[in-house]
Protein backbone atom coordinates (compact mmCIF):
# COMPACT_ATOMS: atom_id res chain seq x y z
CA UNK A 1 -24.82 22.34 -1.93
CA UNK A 2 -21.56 24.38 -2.45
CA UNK A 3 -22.51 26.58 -5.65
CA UNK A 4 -19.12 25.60 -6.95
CA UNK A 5 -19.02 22.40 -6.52
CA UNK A 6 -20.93 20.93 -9.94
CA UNK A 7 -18.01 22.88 -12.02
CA UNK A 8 -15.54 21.48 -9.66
CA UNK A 9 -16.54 18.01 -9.87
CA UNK A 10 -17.51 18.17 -14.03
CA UNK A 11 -13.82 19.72 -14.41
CA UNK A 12 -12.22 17.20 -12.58
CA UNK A 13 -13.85 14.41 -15.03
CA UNK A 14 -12.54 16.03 -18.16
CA UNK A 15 -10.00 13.61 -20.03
CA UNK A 16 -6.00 15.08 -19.45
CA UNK A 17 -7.18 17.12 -16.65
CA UNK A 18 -5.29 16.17 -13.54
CA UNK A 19 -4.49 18.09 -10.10
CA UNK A 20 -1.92 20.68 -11.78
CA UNK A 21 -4.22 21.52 -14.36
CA UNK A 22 -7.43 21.28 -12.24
CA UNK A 23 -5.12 24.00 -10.04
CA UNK A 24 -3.65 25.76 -13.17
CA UNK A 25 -7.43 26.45 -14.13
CA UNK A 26 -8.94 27.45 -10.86
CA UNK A 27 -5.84 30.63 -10.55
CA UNK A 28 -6.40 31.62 -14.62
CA UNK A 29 -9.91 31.79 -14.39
CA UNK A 30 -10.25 32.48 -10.35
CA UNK A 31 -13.25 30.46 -10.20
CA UNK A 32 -14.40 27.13 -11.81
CA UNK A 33 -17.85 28.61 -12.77
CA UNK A 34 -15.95 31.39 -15.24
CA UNK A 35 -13.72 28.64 -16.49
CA UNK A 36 -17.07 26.62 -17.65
CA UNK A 37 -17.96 29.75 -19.18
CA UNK A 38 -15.13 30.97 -20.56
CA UNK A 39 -15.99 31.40 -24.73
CA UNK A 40 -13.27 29.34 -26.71
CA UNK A 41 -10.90 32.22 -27.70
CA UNK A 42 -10.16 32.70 -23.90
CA UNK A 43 -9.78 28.98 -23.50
CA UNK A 44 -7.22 29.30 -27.01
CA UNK A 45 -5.49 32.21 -24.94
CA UNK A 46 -4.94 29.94 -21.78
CA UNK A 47 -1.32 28.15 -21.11
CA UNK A 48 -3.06 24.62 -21.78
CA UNK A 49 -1.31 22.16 -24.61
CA UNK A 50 -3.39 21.90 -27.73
CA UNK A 51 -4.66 18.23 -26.99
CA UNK A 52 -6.12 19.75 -23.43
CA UNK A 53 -7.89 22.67 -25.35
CA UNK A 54 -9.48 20.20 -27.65
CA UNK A 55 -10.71 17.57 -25.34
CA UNK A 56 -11.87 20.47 -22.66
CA UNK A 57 -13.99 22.34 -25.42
CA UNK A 58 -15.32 18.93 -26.42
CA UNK A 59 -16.58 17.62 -23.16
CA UNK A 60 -17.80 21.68 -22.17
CA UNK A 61 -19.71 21.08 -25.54
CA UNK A 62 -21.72 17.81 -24.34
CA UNK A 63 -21.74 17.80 -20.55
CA UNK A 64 -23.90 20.33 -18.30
CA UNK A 65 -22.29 20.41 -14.78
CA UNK A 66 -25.73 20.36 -12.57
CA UNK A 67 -26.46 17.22 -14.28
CA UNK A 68 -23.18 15.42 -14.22
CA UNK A 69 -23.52 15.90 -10.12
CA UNK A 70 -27.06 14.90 -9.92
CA UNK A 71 -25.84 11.98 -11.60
CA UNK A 72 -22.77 11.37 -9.61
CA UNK A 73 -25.74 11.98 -6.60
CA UNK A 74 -27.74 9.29 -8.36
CA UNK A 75 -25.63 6.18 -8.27
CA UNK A 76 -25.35 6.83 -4.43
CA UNK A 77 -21.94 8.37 -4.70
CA UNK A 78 -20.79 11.00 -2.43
CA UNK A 79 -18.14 13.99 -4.13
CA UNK A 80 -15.77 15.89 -1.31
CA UNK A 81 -14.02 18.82 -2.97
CA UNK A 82 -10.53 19.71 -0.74
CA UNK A 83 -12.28 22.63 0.69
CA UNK A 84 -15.28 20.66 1.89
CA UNK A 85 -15.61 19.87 5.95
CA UNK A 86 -15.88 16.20 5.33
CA UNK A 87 -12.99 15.84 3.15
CA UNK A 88 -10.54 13.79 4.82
CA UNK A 89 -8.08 15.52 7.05
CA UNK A 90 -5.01 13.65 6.31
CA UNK A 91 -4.81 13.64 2.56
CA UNK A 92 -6.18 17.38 2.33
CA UNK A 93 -2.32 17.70 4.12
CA UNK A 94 -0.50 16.36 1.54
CA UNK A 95 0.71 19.16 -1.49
CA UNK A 96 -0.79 17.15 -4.46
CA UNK A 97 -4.51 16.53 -2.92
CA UNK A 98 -6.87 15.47 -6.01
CA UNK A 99 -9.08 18.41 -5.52
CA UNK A 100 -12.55 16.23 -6.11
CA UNK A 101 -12.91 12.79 -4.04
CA UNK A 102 -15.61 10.36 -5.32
CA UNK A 103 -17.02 8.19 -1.85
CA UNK A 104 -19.04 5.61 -1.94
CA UNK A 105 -19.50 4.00 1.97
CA UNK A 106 -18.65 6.46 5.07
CA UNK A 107 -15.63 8.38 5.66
CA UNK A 108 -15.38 9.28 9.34
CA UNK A 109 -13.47 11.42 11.84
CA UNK A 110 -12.02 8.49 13.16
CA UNK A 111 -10.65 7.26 10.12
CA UNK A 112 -7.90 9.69 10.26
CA UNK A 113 -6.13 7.26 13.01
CA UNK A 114 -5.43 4.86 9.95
CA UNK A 115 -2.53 2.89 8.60
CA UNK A 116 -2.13 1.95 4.85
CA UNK A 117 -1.05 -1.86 4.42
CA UNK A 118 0.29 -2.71 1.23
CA UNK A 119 1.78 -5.69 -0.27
CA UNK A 120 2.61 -8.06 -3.20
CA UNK A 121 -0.31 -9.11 -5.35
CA UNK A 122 1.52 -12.10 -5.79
CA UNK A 123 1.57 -12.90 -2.23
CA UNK A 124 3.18 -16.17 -0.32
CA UNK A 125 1.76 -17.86 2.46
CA UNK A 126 3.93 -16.09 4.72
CA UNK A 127 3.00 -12.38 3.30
CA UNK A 128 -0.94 -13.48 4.09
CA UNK A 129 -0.46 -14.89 7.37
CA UNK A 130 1.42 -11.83 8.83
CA UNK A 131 -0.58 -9.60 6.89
CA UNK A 132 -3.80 -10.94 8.75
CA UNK A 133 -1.91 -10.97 11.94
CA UNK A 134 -1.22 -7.54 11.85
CA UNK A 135 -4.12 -5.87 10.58
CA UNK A 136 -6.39 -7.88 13.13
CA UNK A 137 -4.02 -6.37 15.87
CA UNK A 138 -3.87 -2.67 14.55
CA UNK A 139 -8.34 -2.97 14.24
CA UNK A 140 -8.18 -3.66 18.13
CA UNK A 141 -6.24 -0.59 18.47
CA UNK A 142 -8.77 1.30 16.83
CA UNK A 143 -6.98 2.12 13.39
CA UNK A 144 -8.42 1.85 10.51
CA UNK A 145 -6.72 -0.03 7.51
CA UNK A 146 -6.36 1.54 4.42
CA UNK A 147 -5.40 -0.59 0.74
CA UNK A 148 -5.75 -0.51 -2.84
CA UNK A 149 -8.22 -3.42 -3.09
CA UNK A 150 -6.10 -5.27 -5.65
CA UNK A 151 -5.37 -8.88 -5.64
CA UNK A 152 -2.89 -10.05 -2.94
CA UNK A 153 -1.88 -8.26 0.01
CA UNK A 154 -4.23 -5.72 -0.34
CA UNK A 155 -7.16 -7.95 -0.55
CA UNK A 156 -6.31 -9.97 2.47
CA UNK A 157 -5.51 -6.61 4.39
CA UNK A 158 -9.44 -5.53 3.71
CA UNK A 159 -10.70 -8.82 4.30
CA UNK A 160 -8.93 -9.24 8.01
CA UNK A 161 -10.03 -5.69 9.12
CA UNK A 162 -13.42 -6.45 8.28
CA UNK A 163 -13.33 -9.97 9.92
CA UNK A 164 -11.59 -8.47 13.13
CA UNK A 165 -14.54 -5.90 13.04
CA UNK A 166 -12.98 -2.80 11.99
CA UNK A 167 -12.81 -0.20 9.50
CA UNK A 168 -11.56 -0.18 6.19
CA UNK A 169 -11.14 2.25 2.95
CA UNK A 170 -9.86 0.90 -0.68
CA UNK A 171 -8.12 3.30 -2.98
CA UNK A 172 -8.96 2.57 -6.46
CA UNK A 173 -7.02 3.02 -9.79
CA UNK A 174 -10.69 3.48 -11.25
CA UNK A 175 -13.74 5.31 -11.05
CA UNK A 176 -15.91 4.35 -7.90
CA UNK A 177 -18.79 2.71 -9.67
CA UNK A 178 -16.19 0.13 -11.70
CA UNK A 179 -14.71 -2.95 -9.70
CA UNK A 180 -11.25 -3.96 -10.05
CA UNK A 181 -10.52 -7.10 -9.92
CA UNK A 182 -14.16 -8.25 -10.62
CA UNK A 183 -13.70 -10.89 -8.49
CA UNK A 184 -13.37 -8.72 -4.93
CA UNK A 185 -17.09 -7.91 -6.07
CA UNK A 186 -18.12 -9.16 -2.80
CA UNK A 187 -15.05 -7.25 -1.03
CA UNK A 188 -16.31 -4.04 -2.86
CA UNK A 189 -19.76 -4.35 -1.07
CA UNK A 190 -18.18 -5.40 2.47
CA UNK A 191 -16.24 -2.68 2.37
CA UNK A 192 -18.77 -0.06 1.35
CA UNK A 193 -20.89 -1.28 4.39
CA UNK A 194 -17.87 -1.26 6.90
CA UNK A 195 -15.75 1.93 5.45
CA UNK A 196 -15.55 2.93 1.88
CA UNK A 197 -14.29 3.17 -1.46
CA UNK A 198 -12.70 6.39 -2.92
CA UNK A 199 -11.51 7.36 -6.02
CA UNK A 200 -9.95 10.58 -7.74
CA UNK A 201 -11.05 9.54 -10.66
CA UNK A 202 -14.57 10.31 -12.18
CA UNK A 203 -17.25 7.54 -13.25
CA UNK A 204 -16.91 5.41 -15.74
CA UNK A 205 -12.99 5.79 -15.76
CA UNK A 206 -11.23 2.44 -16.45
CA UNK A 207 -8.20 1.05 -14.55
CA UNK A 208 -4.57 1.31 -16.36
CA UNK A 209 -1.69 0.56 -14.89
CA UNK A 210 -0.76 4.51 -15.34
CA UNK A 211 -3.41 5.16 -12.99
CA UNK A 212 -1.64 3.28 -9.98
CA UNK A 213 1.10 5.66 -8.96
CA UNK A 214 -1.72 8.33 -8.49
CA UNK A 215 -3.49 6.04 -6.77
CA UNK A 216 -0.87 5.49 -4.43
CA UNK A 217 -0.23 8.57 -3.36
CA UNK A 218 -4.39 8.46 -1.64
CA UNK A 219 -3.45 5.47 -0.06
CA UNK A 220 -0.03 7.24 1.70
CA UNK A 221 -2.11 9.92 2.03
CA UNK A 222 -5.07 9.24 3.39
CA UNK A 223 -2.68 7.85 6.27
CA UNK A 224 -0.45 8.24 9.20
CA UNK A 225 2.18 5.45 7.83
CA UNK A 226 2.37 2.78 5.65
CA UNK A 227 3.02 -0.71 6.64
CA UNK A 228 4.63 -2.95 3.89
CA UNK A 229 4.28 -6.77 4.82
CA UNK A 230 5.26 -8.54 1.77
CA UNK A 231 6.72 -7.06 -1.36
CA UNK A 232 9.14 -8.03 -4.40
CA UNK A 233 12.24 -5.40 -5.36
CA UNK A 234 9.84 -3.98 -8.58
CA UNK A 235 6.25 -3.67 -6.43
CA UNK A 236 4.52 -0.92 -6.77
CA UNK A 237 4.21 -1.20 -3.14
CA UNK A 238 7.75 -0.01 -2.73
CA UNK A 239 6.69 3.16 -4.64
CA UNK A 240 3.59 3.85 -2.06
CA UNK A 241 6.53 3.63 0.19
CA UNK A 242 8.68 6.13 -1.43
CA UNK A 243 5.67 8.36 -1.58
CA UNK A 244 4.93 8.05 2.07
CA UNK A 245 8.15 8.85 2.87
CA UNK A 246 7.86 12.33 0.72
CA UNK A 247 4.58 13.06 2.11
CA UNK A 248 6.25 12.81 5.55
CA UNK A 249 4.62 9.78 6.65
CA UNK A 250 6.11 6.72 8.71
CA UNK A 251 7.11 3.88 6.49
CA UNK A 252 7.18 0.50 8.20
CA UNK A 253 7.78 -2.99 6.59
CA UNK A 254 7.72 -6.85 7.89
CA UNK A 255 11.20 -8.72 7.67
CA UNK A 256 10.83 -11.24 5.01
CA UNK A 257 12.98 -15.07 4.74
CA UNK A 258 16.21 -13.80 2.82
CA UNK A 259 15.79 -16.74 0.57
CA UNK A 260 12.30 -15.32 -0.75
CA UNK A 261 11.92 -12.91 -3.72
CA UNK A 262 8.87 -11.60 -2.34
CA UNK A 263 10.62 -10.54 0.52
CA UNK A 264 13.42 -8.60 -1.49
CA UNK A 265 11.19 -5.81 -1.81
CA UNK A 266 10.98 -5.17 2.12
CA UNK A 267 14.18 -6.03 3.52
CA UNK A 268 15.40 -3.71 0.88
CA UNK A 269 13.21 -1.32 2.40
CA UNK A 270 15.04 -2.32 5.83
CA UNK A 271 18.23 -2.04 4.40
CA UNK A 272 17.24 1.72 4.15
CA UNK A 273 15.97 2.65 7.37
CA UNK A 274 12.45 2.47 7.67
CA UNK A 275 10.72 1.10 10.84
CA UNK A 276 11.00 -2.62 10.96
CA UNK A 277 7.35 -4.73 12.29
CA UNK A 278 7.53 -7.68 14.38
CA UNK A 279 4.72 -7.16 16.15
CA UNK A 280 1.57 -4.25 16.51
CA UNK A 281 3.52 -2.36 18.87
CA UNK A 282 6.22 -1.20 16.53
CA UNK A 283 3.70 0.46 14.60
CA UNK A 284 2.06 2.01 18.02
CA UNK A 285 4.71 3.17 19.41
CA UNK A 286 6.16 5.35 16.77
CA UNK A 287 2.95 6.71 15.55
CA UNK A 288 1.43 7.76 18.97
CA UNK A 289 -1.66 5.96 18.45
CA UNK A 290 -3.08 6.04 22.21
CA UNK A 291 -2.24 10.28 22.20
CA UNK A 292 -3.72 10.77 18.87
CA UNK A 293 -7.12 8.66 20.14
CA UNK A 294 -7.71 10.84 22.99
CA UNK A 295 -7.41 13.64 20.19
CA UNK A 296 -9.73 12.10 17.98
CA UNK A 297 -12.12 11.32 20.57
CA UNK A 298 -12.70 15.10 21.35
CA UNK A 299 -13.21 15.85 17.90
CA UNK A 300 -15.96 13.25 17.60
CA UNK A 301 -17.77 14.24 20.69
CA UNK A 302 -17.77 17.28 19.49
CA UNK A 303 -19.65 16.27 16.35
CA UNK A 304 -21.95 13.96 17.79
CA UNK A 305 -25.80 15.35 17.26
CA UNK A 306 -29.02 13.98 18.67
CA UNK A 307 -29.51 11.25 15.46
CA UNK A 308 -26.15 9.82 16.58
CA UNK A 309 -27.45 9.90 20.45
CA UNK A 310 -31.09 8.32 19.31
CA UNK A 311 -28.45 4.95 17.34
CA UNK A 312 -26.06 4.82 21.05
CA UNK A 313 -29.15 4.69 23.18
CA UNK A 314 -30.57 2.13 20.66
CA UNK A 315 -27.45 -0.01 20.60
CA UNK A 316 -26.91 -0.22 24.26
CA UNK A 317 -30.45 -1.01 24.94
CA UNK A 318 -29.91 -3.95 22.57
CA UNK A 319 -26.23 -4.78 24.18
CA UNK A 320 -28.29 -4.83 27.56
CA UNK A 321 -24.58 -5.33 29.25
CA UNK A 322 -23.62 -7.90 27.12
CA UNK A 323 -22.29 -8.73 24.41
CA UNK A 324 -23.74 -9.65 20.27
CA UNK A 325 -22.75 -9.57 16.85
CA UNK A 326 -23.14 -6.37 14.70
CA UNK A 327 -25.84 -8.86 12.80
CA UNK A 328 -28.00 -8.72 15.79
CA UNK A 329 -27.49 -5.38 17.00
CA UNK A 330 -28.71 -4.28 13.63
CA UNK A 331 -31.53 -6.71 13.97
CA UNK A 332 -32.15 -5.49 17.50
CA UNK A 333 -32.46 -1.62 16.83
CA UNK A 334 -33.75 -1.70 12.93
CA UNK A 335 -31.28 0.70 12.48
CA UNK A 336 -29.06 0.77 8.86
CA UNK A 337 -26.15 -1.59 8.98
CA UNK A 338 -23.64 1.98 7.70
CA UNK A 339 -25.25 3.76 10.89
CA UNK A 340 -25.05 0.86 13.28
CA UNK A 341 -21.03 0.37 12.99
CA UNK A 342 -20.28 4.12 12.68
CA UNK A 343 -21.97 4.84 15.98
CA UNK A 344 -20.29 1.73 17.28
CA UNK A 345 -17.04 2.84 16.37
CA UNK A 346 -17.31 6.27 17.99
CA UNK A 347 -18.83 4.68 20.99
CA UNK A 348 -15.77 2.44 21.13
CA UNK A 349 -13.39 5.74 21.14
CA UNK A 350 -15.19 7.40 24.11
CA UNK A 351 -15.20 4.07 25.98
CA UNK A 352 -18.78 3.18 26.22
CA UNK A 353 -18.41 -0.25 24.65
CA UNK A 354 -15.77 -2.66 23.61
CA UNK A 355 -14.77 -4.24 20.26
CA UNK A 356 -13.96 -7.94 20.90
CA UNK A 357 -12.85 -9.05 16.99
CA UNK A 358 -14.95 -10.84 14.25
CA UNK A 359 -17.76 -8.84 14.16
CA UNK A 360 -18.78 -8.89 18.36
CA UNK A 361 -19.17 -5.90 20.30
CA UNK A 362 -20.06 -5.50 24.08
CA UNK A 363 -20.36 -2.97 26.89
């Protein structure tokens, strides 16, 4: 375990402390560890307002670092601090990283080929079906599809990658171990199994709707672009956009019926210049997928390790040139559902097998 890394992630869960005072903290005191053991007259001394004094002596007075991780560890929660090797590549790019990521699912290397989808929560017909259309084409490209898991768009974007058999990742406006809306409880799990769920904020913390522009930036973040399919003129979705666009990120959106307030949002967002989406290759094209595959692909062979050998072997012994459901596979090998589709997903990128939609996989 990085020594530092309790203080980092116990900081990062005190009330009023977000990224610019996480990273005012970390240059006054020069490490974490001092800061946690600072005596309160240096805290008084510090630049912080008096309501950020208050609540950081209060929660140094009842929480013990070690055992807010072990915790954290405990509810099967995984913490990446910006520093760490498996903290994702893409949003450790953009200038306002959260310095602590709470993970609960898998994030892999080949995760950073993904595209966030966002949408209306309020969504027609029309926003679903192209929604589903498109995300089901950009999972047979290999991308994986990154949302906020609320109602609407979002929900049917994480519900077609993981019916076309891909990967997925939901941003929440929460803590990891809270689900929002309660009813994607199901969702939650799926994607957990297939991808995972990540979170700047630490357990236990509720969603507000203060909480979504943060969480928006993760979503642009954690991505190459970010494809808008549906959205009225006052979505947040439109903001995710804007915050793409600062981050230097591609910004795509679907035309919408002129006729349709739901579609104000992105032809607005046409109006302006981003990249309009008829079809998956407007998205391909401009970000480079196939080029940044072959790059990707290199940087997961060189990671793979004799574990990840022992699950390929398994997997096409039980594909036996053929082709089955993930289901079976799993059945076949005995091997964890998480480790099944991550080594079929790297398999995919170095060409051994094939991803045919909805779950099948062959050679």
């Amino acid at each position: 375990m990085n020594n530092d890394l309790p203080y980092l992630v116990a900081t990062s869960a005190i009330p009023g402390v977000g990224t610019a005072t996480f990273n005012y903290l970390l240059k006054h005191f020069k490490t974490l560890k001092k800061f946690w053991e600072a005596d309160r007259e240096e805290i008084n001394k510090s630049k912080l307002d008096s309501r950020t004094r208050q609540s950081v002596l209060e929660f140094r007075a009842k929480v013990d670092p070690k055992v807010y991780l072990e915790t954290v560890y405990g509810r099967g929660i995984k913490v990446y601090s910006v520093d760490d090797r498996d903290y994702p590549q893409n949003l450790r790019r953009i200038s306002d990283a959260p310095p602590v990521l709470y993970v609960k699912g898998q994030i892999l290397t080949q995760d950073d080929l993904a595209i966030g989808v966002v949408g209306a929560r309020y969504a027609t017909v029309y926003g679903r079906q192209v929604t589903e259309k498109l995300v089901a084409d950009l999972v047979a490209r290999g991308l994986t599809i990154v949302s906020g898991m609320a109602r609407g768009i979002d929900s049917f974007a994480h519900k077609a990658a993981l019916e076309a058999g891909g990967r997925t990742i939901a941003v929440l406006g929460s803590g990891v171990d809270l689900i929002y809306p309660p009813e994607n409880k199901g969702l939650y799990e799926a994607i957990i199994k297939n991808g995972a769920v990540v979170s700047e904020f630490p357990l236990g913390f509720p969603s507000v709707p203060s909480n979504f522009p943060a969480r928006n930036r993760i979503i642009s973040g954690l991505s190459l672009g970010v494809l808008v399919t549906e959205a009225a003129i006052d979505s947040g979705s439109l903001i995710t956009a804007g915050q793409a666009a600062e981050q230097g990120r591609e910004v795509f959106a679907v035309p919408g019926p002129i006729n349709s307030k739901m579609s104000a949002g992105v032809n607005k967002l046409l109006k302006e210049g981003v990249h309009p989406v008829t079809e998956v290759l407007d998205v391909l094209e401009v970000l480079r997928v196939e080029t940044l595959k072959r790059q990707i692909k290199v940087k997961v062979e060189s990671q793979s390790d004799s574990n990840k050998s022992k699950s390929e072997t398994a997997i096409l012994k039980s594909l036996d040139g053929g082709t089955k459901h993930v289901d079976k596979i799993v059945s076949d090998t005995g091997l964890a559902i998480d480790k099944v589709t991550a080594a079929l997903s790297m398999m995919e990128l170095r060409g051994l097998i094939k991803n045919y939609g909805s779950g099948v996989w062959g050679t």
